[in-house]
PDB file of N, CA and C in Angstrom:
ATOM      1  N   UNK A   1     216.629  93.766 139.309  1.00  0.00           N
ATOM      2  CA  UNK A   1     215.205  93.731 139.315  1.00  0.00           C
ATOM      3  C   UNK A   1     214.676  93.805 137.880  1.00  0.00           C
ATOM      4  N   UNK A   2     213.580  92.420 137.635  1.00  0.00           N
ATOM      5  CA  UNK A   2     213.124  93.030 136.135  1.00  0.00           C
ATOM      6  C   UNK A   2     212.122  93.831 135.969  1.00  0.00           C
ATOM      7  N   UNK A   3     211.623  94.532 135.351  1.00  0.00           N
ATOM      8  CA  UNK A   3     211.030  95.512 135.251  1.00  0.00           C
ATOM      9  C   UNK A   3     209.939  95.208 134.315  1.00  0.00           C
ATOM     10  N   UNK A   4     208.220  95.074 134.588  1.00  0.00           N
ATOM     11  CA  UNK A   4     207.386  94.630 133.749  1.00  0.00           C
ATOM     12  C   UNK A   4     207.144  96.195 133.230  1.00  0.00           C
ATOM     13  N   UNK A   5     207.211  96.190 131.786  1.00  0.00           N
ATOM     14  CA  UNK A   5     206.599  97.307 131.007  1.00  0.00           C
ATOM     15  C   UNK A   5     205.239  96.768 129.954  1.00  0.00           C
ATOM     16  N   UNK A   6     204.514  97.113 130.767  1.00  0.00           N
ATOM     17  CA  UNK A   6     203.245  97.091 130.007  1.00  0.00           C
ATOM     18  C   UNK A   6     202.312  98.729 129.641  1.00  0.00           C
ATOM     19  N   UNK A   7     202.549  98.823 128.524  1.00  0.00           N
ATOM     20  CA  UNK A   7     202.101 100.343 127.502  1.00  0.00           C
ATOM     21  C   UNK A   7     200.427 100.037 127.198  1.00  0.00           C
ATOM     22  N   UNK A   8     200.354 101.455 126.915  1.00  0.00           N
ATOM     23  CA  UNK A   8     198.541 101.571 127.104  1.00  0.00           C
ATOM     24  C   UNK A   8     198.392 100.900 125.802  1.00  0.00           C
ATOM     25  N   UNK A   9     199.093 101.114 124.758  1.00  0.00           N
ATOM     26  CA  UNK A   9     199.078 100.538 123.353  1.00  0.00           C
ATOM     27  C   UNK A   9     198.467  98.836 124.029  1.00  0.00           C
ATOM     28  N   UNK A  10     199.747  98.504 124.791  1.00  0.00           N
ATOM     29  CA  UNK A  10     199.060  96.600 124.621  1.00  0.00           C
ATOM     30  C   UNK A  10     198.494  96.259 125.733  1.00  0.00           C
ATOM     31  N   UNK A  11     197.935  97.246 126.452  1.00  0.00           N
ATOM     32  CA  UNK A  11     196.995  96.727 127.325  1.00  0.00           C
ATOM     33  C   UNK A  11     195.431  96.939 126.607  1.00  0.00           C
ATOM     34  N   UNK A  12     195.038  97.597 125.572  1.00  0.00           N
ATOM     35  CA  UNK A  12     194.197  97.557 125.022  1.00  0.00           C
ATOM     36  C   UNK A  12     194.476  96.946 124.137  1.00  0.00           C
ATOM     37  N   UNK A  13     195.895  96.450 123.729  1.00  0.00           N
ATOM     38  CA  UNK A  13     195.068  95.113 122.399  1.00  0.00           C
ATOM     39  C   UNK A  13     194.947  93.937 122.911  1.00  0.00           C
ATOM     40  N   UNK A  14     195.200  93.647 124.164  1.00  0.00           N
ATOM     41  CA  UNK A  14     195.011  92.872 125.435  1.00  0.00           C
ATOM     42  C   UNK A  14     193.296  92.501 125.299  1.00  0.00           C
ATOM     43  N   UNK A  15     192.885  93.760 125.884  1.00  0.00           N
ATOM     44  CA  UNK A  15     191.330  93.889 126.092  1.00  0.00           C
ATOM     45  C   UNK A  15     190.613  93.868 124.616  1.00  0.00           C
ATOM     46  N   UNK A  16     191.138  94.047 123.798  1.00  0.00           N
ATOM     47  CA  UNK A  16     190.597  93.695 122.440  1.00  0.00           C
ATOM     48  C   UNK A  16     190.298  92.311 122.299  1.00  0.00           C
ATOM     49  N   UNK A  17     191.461  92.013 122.572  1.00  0.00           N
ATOM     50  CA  UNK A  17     191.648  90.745 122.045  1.00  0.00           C
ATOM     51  C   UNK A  17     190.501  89.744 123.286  1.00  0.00           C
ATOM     52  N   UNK A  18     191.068  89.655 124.026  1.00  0.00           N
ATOM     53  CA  UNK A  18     190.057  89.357 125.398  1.00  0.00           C
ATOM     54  C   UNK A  18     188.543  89.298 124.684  1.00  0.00           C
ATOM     55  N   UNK A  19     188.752  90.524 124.807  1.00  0.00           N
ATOM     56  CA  UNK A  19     186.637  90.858 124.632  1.00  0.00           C
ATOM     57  C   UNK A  19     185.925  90.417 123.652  1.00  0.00           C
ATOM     58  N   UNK A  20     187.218  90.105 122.640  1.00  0.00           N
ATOM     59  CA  UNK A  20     186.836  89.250 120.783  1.00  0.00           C
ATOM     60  C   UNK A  20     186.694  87.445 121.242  1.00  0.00           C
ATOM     61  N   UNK A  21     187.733  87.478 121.564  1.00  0.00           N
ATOM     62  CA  UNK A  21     187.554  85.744 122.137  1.00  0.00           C
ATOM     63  C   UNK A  21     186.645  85.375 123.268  1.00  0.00           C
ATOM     64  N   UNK A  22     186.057  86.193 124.225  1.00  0.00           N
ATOM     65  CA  UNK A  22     185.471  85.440 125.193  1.00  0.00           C
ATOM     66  C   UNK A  22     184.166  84.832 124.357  1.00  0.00           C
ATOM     67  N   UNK A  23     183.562  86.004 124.108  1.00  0.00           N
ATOM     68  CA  UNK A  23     182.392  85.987 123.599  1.00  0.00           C
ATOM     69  C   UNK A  23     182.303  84.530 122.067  1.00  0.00           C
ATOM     70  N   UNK A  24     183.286  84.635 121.655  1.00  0.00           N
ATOM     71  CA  UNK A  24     183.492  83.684 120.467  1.00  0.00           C
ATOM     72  C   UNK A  24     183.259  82.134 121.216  1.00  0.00           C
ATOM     73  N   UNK A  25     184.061  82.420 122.092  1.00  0.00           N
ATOM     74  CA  UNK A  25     184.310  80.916 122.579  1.00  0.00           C
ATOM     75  C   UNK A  25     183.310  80.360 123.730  1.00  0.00           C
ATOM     76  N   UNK A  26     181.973  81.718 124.135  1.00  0.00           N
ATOM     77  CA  UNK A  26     180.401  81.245 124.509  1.00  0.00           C
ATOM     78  C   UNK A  26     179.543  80.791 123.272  1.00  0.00           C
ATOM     79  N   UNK A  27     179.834  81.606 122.413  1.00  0.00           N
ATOM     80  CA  UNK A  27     178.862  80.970 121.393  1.00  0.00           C
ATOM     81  C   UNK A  27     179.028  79.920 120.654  1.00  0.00           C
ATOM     82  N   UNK A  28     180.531  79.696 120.266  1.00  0.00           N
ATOM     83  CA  UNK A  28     180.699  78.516 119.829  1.00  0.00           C
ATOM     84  C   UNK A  28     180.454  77.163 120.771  1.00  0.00           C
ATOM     85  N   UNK A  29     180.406  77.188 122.143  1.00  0.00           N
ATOM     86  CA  UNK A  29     180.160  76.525 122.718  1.00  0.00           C
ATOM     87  C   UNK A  29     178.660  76.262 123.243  1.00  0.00           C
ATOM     88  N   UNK A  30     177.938  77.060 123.193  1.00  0.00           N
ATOM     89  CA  UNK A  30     176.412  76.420 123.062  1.00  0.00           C
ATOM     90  C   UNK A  30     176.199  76.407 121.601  1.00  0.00           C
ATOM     91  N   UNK A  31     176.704  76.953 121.001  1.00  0.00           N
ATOM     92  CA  UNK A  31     175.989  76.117 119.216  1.00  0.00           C
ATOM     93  C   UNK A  31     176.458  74.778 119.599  1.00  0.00           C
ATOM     94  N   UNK A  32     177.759  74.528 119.912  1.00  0.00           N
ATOM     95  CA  UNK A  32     178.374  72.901 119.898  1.00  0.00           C
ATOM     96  C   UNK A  32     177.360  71.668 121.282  1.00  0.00           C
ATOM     97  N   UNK A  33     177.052  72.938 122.086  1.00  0.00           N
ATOM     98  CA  UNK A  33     175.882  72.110 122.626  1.00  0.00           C
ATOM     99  C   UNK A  33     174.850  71.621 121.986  1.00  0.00           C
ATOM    100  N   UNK A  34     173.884  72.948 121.151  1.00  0.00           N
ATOM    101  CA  UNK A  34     172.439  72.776 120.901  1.00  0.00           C
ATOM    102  C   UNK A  34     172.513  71.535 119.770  1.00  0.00           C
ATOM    103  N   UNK A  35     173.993  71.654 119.092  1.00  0.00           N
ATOM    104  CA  UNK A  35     174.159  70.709 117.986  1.00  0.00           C
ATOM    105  C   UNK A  35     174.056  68.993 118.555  1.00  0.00           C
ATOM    106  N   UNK A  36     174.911  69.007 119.738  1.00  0.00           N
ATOM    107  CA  UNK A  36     175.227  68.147 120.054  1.00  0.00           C
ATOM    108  C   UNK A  36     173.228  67.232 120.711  1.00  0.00           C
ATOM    109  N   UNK A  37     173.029  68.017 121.697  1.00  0.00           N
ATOM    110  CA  UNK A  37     171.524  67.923 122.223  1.00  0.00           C
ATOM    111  C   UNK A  37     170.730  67.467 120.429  1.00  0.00           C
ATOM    112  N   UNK A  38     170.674  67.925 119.505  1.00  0.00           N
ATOM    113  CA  UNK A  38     169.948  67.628 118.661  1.00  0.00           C
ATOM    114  C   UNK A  38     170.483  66.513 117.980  1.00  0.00           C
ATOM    115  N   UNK A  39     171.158  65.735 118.215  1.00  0.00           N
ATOM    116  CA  UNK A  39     172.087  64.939 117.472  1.00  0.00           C
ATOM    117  C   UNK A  39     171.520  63.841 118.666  1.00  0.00           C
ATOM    118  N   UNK A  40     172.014  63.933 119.474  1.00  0.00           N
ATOM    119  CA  UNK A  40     171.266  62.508 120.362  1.00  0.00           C
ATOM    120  C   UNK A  40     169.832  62.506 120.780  1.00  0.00           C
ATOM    121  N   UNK A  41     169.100  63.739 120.255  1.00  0.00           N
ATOM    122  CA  UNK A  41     167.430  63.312 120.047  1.00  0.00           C
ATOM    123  C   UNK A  41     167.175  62.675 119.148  1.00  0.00           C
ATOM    124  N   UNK A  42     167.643  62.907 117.599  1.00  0.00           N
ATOM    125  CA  UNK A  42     167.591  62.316 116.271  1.00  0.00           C
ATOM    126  C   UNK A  42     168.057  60.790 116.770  1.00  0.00           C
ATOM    127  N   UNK A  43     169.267  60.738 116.803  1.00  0.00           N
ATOM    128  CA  UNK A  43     169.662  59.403 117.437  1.00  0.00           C
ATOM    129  C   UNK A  43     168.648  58.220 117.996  1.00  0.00           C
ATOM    130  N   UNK A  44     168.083  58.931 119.237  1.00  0.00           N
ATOM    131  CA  UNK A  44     167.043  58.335 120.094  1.00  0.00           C
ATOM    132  C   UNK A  44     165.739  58.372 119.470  1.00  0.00           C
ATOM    133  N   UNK A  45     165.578  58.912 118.707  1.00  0.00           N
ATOM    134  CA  UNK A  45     163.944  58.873 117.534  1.00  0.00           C
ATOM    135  C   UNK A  45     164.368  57.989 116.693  1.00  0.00           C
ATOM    136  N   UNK A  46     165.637  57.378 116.109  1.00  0.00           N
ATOM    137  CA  UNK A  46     165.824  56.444 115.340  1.00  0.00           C
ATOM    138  C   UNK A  46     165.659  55.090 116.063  1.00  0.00           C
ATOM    139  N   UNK A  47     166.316  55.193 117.312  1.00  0.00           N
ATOM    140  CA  UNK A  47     166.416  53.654 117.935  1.00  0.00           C
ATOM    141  C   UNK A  47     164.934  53.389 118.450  1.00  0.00           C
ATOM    142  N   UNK A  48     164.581  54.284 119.162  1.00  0.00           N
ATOM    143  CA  UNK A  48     162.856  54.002 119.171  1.00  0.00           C
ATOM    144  C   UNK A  48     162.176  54.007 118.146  1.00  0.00           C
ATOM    145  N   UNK A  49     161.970  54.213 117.019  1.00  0.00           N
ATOM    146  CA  UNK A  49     161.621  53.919 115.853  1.00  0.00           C
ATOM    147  C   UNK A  49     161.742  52.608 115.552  1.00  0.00           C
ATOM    148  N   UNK A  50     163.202  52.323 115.582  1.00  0.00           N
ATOM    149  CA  UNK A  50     163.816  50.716 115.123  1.00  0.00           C
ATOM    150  C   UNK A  50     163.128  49.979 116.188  1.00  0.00           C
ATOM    151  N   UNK A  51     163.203  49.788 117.407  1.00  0.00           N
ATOM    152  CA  UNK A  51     162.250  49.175 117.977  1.00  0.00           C
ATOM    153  C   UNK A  51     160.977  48.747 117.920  1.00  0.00           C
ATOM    154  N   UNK A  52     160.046  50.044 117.778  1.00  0.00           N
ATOM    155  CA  UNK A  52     158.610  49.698 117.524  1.00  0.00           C
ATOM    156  C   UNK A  52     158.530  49.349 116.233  1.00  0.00           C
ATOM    157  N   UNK A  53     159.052  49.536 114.975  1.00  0.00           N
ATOM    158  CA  UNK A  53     159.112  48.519 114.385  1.00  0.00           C
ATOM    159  C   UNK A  53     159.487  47.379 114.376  1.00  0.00           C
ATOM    160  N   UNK A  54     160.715  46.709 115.011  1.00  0.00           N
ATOM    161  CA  UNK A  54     160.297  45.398 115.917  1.00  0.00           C
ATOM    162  C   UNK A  54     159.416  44.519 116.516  1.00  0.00           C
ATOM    163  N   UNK A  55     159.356  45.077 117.604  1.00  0.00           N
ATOM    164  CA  UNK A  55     157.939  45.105 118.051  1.00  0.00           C
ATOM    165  C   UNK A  55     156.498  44.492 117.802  1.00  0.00           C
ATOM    166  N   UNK A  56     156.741  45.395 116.864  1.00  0.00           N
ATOM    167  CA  UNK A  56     155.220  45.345 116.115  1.00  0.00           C
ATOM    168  C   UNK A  56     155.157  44.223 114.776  1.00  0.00           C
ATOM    169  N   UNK A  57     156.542  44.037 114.452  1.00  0.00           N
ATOM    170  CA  UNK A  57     156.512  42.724 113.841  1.00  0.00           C
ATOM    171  C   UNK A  57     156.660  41.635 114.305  1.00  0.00           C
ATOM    172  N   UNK A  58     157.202  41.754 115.514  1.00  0.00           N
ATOM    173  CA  UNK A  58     156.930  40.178 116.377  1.00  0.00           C
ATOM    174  C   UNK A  58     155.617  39.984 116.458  1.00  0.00           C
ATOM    175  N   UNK A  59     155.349  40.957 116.973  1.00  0.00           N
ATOM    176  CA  UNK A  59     153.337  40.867 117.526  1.00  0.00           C
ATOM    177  C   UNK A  59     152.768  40.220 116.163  1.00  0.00           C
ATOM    178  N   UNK A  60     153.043  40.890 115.159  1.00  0.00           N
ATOM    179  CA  UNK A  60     152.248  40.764 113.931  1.00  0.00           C
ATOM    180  C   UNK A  60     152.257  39.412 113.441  1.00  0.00           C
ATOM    181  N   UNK A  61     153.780  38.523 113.618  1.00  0.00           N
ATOM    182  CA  UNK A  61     154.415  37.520 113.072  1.00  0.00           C
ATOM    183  C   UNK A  61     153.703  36.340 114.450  1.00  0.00           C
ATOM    184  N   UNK A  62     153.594  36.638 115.249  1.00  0.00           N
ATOM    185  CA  UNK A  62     153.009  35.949 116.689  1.00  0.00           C
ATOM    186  C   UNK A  62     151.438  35.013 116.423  1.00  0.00           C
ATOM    187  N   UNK A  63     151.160  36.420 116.241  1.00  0.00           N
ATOM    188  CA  UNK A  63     149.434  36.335 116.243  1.00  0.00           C
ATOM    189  C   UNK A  63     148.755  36.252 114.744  1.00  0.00           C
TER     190      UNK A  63
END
């Protein structure tokens, strides 16, 4: 029979460790959201931009 030995020593650097990374790896993951969300608004304010300037030079070039 094997015998699991787990000591109070590494069950709390267990929970150390645990309680250091969860939290790391929520925040890094909505910064990598809010980054991401602001990155394809900029994006989409450029291409609508590029458009209505289009646009507005056909019209202009038209008439």
């Amino acid at each position: 029979m094997i015998e699991r030995i787990v000591t109070l020593r590494r069950a709390f650097v267990l929970v150390v460790v645990v309680s250091l990374l969860v939290p790391a790896a929520l925040i890094n993951g909505i910064s990598w959201l809010n980054r991401y969300e602001k990155d394809v608004r900029i994006s989409t304010r450029k291409l609508l931009e590029q458009n209505a300037d289009l646009v507005s030079n056909g019209v202009r070039i038209r008439y």
